[in-house]
N, C-alpha and C. Protein backbone atom coordinates (compact mmCIF):
# COMPACT_ATOMS: atom_id res chain seq x y z
N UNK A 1 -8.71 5.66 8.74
CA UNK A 1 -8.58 6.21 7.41
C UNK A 1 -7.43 5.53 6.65
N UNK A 2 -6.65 5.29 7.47
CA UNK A 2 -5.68 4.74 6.40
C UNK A 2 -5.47 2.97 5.84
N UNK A 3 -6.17 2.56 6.33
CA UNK A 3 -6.64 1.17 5.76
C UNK A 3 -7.14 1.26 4.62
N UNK A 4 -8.55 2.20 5.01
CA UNK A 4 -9.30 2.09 3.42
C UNK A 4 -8.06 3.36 2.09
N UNK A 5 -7.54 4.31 2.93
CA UNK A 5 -6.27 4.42 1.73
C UNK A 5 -5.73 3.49 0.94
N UNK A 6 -5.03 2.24 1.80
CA UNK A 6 -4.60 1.87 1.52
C UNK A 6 -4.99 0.44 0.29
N UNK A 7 -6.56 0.51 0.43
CA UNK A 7 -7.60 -0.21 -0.24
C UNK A 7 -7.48 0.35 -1.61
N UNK A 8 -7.41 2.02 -1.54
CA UNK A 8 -7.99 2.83 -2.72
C UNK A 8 -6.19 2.63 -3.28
N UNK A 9 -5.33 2.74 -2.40
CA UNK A 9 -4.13 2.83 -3.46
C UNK A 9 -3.57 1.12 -4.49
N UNK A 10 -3.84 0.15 -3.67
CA UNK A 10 -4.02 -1.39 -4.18
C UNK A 10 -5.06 -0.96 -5.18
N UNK A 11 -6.12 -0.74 -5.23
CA UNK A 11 -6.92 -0.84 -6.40
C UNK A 11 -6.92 -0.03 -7.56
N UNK A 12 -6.14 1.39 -7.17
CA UNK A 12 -6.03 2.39 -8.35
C UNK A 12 -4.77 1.33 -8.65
N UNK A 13 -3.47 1.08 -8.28
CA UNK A 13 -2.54 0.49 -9.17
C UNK A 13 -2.77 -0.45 -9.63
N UNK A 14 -3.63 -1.53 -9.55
CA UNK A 14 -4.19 -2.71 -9.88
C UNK A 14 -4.85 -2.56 -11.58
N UNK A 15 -5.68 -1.66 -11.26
CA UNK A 15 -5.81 -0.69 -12.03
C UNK A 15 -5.51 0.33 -13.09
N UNK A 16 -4.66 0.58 -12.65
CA UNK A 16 -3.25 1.25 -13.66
C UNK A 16 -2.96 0.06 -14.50
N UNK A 17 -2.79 -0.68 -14.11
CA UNK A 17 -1.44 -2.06 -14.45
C UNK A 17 -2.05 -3.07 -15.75
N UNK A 18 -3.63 -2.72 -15.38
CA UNK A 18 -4.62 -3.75 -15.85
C UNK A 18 -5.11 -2.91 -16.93
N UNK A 19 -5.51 -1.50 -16.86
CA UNK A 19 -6.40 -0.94 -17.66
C UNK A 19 -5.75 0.31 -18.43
N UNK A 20 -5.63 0.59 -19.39
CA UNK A 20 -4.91 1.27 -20.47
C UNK A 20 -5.76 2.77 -20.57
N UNK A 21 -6.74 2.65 -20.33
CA UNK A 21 -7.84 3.75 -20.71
C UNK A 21 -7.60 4.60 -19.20
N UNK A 22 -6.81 4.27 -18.85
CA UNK A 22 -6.66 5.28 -17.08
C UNK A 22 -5.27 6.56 -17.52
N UNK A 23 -4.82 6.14 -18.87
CA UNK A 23 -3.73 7.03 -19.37
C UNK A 23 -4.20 8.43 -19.68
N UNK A 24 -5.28 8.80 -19.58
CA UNK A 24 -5.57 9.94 -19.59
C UNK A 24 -6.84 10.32 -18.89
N UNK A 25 -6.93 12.05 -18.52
CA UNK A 25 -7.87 12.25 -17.66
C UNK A 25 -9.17 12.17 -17.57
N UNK A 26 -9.90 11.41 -18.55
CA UNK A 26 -11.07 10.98 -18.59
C UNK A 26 -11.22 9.91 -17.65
N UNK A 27 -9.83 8.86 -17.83
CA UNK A 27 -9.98 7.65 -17.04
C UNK A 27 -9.92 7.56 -15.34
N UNK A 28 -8.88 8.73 -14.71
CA UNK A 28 -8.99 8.97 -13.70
C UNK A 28 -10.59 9.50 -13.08
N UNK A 29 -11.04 10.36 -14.18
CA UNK A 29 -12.39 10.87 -13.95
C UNK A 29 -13.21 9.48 -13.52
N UNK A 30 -13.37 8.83 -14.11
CA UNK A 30 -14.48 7.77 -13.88
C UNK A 30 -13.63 7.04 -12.84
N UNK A 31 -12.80 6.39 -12.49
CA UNK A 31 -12.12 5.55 -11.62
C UNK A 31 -12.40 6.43 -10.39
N UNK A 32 -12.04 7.59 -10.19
CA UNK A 32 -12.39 8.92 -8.60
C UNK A 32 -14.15 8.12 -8.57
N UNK A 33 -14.79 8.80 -9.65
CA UNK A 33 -16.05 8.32 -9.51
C UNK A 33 -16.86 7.05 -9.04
N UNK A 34 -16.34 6.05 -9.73
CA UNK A 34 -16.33 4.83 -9.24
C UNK A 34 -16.10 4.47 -7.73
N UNK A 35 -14.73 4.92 -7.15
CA UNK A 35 -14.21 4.96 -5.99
C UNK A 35 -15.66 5.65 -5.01
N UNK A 36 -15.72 7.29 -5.36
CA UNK A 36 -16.69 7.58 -4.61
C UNK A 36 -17.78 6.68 -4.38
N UNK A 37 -18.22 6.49 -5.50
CA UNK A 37 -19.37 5.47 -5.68
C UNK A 37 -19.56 4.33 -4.75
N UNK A 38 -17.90 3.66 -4.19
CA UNK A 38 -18.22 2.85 -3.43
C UNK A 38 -17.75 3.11 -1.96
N UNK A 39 -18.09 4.66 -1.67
CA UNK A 39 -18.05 4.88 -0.52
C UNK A 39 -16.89 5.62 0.14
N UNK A 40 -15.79 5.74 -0.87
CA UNK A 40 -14.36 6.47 -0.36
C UNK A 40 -15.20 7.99 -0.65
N UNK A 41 -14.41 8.97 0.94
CA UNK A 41 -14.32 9.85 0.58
C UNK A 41 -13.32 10.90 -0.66
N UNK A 42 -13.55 11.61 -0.97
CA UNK A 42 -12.83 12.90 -2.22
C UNK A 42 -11.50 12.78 -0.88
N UNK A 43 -11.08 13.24 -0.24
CA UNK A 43 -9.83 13.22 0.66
C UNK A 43 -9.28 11.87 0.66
N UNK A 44 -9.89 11.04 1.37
CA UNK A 44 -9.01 9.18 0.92
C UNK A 44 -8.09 9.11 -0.42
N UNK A 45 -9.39 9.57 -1.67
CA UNK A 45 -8.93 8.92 -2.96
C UNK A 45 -8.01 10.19 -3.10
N UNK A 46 -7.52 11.44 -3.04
CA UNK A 46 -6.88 12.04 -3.43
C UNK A 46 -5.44 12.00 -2.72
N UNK A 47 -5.58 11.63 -1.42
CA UNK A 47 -4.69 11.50 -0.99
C UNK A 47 -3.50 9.82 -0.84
N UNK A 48 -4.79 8.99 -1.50
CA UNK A 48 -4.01 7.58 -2.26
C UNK A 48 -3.42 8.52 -3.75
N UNK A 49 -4.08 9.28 -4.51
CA UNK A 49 -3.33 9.16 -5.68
C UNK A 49 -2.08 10.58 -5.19
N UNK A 50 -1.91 11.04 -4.53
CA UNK A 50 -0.99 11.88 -4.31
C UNK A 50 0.40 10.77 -3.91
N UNK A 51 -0.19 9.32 -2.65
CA UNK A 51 1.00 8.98 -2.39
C UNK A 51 1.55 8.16 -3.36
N UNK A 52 0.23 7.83 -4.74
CA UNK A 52 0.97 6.90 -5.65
C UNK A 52 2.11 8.05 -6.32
N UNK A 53 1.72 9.21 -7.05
CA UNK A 53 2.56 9.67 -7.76
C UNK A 53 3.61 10.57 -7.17
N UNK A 54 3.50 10.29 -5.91
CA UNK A 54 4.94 10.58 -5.33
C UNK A 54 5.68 9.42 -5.23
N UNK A 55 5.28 8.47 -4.79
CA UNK A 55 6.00 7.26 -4.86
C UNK A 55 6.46 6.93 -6.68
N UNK A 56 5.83 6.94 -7.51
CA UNK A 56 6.42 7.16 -8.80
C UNK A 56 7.41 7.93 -8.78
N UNK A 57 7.39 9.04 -8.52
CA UNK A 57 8.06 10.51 -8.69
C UNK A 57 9.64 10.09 -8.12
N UNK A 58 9.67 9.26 -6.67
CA UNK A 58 11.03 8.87 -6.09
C UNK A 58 11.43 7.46 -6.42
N UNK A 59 10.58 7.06 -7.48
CA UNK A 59 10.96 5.78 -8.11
C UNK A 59 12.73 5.77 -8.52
N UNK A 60 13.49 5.17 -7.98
CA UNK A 60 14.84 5.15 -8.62
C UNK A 60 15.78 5.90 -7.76
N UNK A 61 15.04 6.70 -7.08
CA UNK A 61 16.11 7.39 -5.98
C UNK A 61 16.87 7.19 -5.14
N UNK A 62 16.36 6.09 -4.62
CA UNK A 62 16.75 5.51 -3.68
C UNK A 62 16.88 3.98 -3.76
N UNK A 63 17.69 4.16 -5.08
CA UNK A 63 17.99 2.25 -5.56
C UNK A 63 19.26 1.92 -5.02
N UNK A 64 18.54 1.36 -3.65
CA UNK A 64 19.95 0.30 -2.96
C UNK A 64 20.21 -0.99 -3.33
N UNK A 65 18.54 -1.43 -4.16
CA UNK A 65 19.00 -2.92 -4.40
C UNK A 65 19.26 -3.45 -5.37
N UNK A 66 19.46 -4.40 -5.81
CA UNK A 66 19.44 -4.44 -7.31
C UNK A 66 18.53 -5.17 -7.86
N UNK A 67 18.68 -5.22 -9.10
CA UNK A 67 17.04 -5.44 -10.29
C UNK A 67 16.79 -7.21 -9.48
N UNK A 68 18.04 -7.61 -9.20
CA UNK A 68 17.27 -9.34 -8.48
C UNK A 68 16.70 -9.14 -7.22
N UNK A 69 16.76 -8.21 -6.38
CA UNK A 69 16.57 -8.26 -5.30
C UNK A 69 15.09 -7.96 -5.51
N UNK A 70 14.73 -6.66 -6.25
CA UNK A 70 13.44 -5.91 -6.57
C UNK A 70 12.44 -7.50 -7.19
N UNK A 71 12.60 -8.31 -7.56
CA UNK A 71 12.13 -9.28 -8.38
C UNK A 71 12.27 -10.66 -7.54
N UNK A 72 13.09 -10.42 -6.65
CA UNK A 72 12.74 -11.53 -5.94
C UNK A 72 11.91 -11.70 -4.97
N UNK A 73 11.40 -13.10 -4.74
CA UNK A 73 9.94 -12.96 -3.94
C UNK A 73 10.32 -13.89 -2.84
N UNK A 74 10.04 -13.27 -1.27
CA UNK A 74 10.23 -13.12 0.05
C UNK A 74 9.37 -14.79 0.21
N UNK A 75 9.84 -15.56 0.62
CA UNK A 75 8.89 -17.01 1.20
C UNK A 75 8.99 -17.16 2.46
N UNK A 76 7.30 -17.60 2.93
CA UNK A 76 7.28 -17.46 4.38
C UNK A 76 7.84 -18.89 4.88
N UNK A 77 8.38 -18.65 6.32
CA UNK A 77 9.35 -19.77 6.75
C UNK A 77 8.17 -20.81 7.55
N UNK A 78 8.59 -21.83 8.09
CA UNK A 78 7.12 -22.62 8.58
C UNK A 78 6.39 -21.87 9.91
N UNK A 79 7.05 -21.39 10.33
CA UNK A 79 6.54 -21.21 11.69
C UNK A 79 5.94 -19.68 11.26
N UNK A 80 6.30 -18.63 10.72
CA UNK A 80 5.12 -17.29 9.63
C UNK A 80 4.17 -17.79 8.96
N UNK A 81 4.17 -19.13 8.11
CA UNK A 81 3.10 -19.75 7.43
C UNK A 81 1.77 -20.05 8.60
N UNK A 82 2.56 -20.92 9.47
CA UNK A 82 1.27 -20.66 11.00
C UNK A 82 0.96 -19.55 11.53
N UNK A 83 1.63 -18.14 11.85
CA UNK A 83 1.26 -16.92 11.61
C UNK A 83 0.58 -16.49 11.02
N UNK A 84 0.83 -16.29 9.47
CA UNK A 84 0.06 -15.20 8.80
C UNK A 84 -0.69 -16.06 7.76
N UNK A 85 -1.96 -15.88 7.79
CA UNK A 85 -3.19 -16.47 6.53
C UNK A 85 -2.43 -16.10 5.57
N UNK A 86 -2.77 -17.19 4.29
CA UNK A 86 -2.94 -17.09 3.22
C UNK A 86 -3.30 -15.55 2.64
N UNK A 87 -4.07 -15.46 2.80
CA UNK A 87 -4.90 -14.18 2.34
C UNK A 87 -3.89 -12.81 2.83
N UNK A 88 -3.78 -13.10 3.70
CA UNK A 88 -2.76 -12.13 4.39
C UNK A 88 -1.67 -11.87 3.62
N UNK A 89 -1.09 -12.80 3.21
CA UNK A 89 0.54 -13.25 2.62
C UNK A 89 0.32 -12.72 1.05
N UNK A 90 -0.53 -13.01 0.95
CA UNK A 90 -1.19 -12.74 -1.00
C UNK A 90 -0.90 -10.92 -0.89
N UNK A 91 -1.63 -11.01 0.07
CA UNK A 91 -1.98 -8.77 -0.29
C UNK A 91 -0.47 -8.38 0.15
N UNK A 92 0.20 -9.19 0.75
CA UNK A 92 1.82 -8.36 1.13
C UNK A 92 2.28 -8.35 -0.57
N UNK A 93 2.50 -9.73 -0.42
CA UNK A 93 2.68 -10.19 -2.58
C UNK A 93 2.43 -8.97 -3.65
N UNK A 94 1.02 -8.93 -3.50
CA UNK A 94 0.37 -7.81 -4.68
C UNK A 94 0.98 -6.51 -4.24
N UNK A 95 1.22 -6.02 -2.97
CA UNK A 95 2.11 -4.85 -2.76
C UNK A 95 2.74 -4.79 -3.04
N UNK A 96 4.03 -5.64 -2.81
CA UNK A 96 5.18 -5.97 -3.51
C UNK A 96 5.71 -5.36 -4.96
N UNK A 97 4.46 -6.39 -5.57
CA UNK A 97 4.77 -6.60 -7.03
C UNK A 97 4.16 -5.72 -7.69
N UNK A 98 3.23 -4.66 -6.96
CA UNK A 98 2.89 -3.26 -7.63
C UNK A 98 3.96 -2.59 -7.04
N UNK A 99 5.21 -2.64 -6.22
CA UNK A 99 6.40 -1.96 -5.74
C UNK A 99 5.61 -1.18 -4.94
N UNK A 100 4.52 -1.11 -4.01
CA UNK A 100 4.30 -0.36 -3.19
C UNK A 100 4.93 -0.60 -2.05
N UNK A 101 5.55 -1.67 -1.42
CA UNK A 101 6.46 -1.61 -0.67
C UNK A 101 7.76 -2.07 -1.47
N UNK A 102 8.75 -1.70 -0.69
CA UNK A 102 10.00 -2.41 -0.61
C UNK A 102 10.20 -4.04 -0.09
N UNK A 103 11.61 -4.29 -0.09
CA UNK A 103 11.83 -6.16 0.43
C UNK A 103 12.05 -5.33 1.49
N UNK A 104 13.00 -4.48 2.56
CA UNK A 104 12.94 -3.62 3.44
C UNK A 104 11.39 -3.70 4.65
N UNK A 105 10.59 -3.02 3.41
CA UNK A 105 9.51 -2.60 4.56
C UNK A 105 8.76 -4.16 4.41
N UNK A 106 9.23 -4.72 3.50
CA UNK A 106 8.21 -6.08 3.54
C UNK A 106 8.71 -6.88 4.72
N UNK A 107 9.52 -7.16 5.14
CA UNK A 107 10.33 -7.99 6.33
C UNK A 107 9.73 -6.94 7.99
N UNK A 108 10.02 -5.42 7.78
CA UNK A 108 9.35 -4.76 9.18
C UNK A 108 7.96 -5.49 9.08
N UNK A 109 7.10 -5.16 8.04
CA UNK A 109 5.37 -6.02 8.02
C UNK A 109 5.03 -7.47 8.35
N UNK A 110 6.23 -7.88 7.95
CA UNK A 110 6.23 -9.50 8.63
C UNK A 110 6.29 -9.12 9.88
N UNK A 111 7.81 -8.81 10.48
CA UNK A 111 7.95 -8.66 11.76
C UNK A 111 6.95 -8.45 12.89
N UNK A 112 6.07 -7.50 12.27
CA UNK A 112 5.03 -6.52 13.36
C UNK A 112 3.71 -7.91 12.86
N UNK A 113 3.38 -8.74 11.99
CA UNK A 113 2.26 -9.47 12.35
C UNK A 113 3.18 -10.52 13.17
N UNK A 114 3.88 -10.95 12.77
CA UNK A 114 4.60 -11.87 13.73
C UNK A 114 4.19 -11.40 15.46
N UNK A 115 4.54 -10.10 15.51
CA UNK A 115 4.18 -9.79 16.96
C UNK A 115 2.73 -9.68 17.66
N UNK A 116 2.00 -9.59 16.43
CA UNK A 116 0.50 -9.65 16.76
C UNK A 116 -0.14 -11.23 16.61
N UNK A 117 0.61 -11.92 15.96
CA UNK A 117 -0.15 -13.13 15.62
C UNK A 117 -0.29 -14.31 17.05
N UNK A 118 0.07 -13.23 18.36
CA UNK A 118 0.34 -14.35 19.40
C UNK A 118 -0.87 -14.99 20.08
N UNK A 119 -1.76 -14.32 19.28
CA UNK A 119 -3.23 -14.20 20.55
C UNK A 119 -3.58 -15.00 18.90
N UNK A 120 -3.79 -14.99 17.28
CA UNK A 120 -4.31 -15.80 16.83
C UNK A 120 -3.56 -15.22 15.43
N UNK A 121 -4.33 -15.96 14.42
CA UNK A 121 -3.47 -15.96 13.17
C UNK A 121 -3.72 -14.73 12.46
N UNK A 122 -2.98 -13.99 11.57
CA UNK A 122 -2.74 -12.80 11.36
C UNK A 122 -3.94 -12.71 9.92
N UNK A 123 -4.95 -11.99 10.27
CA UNK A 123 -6.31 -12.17 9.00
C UNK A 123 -5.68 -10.69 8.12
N UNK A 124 -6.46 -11.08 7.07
CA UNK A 124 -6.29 -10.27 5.84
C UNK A 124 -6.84 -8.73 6.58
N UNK A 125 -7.77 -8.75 7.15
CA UNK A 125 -7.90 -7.50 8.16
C UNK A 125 -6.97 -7.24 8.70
N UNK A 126 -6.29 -8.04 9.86
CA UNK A 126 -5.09 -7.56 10.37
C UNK A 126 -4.03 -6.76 9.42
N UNK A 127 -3.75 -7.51 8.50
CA UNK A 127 -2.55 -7.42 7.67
C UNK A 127 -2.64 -6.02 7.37
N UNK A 128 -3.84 -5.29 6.33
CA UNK A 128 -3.97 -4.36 6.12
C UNK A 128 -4.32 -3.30 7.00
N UNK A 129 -4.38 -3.57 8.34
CA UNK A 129 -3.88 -2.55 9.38
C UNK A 129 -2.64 -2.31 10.03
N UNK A 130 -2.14 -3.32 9.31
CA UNK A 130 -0.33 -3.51 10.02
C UNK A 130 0.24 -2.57 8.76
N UNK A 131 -0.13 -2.72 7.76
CA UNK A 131 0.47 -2.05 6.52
C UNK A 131 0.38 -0.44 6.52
N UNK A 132 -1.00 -0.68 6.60
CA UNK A 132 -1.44 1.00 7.04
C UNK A 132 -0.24 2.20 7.93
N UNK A 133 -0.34 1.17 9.47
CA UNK A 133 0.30 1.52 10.33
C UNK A 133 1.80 1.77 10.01
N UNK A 134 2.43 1.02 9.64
CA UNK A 134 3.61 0.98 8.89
C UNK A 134 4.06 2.31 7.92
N UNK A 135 3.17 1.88 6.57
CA UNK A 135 3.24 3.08 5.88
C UNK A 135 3.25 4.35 6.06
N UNK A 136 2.31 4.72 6.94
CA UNK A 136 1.33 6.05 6.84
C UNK A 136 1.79 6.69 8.26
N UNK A 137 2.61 6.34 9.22
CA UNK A 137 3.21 6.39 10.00
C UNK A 137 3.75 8.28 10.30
N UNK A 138 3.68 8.87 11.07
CA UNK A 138 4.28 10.23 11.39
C UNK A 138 5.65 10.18 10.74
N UNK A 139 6.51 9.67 11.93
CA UNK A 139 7.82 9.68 12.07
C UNK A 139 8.37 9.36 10.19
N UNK A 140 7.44 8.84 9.39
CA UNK A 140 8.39 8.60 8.40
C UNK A 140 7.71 9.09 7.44
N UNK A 141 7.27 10.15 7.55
CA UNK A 141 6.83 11.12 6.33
C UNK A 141 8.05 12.12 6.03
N UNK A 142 8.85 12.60 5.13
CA UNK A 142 9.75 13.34 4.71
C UNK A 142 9.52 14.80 5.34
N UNK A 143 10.31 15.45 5.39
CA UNK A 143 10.08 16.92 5.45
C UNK A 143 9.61 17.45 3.84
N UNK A 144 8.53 18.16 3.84
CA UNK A 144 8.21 18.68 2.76
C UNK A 144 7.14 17.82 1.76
N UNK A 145 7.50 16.45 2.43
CA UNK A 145 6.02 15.68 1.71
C UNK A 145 4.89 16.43 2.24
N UNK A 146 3.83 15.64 1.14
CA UNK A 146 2.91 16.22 0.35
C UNK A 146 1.62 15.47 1.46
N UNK A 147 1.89 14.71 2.05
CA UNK A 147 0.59 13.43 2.81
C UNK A 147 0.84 14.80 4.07
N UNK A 148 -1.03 14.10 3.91
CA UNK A 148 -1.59 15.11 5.25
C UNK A 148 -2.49 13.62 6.20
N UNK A 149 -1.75 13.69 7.21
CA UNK A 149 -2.60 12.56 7.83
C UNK A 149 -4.40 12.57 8.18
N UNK A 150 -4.37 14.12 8.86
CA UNK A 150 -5.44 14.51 9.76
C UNK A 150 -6.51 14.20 8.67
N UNK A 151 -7.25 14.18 9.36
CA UNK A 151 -8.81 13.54 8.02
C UNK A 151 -9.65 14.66 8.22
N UNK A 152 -9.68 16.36 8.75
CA UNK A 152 -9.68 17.10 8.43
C UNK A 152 -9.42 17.96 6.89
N UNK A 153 -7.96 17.71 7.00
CA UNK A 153 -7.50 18.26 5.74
C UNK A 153 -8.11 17.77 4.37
N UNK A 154 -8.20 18.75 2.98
CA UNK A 154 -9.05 18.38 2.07
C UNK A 154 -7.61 18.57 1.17
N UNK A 155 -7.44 17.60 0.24
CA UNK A 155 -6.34 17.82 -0.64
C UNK A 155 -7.19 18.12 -2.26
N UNK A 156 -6.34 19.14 -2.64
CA UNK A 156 -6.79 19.42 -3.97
C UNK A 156 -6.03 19.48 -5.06
């Protein structure tokens, strides 16, 4: 489940960023729809837009770095370039630069394909299960957040 979350939250901000008509609730209406349409369940997509607008919500809270750091962009060294695909390296990028991760969690995501890339090179599949894993993780959900892992639970 949390891969394709993490599909639905890249594409709703992509989304956001790109499309103007998502500023009000008509636009979310059709974008949920759309989403369903291509197969996300009502729980996935609600629970991507819960972690986007919490992640909005603690936007600034926790500013350790500063505006160069947030803007500067992480280059892979030669021996990660043989590691991690292209493709791979791009979707860390677009996370990034939609601020869905940090430079922080972007260096742990290197780290952990680095550790997987021993058996072969780290695919755009991989990547977005390393991210998943990372993110969506137990141990680092807040007390009192709002994310429900179990794919049971129905968020409304």
């Amino acid at each position: 489940m949390n891969e394709r979350v993490m599909e639905i939250i890249a594409y709703i901000v992509k989304e956001m960023e790109s499309n103007q008509a998502l500023n009000d609730g008509d636009g979310f209406k059709v974008l949920t729809q759309k989403l369903e349409d291509d197969g996300y369940s009502q729980t996935e997509i609600n629970f991507a837009f819960s972690w986007i607008f919490e992640k909005i919500d603690n936007k600034g809270k926790n500013d350790e770095f500063s505006v160069a750091a947030r803007r500067s962009q992480r280059l892979l060294h030669d021996f990660e370039k043989i590691a991690i695909s292209p493709a791979a390296y791009g979707y860390l990028i677009q996370l990034r630069e939609f601020e869905l991760i940090d430079p922080v969690e972007m260096e742990q995501i290197i780290e952990k394909a680095l550790l997987h890339s021993t058996e072969s090179m780290v695919s755009l599949h991989d990547m977005r299960r390393i991210v998943a894993n990372m993110i969506f993780r137990p141990d680092d959900i807040m007390e009192g957040s709002f994310f429900l892992i179990d794919n049971s639970y129905n968020v409304h």
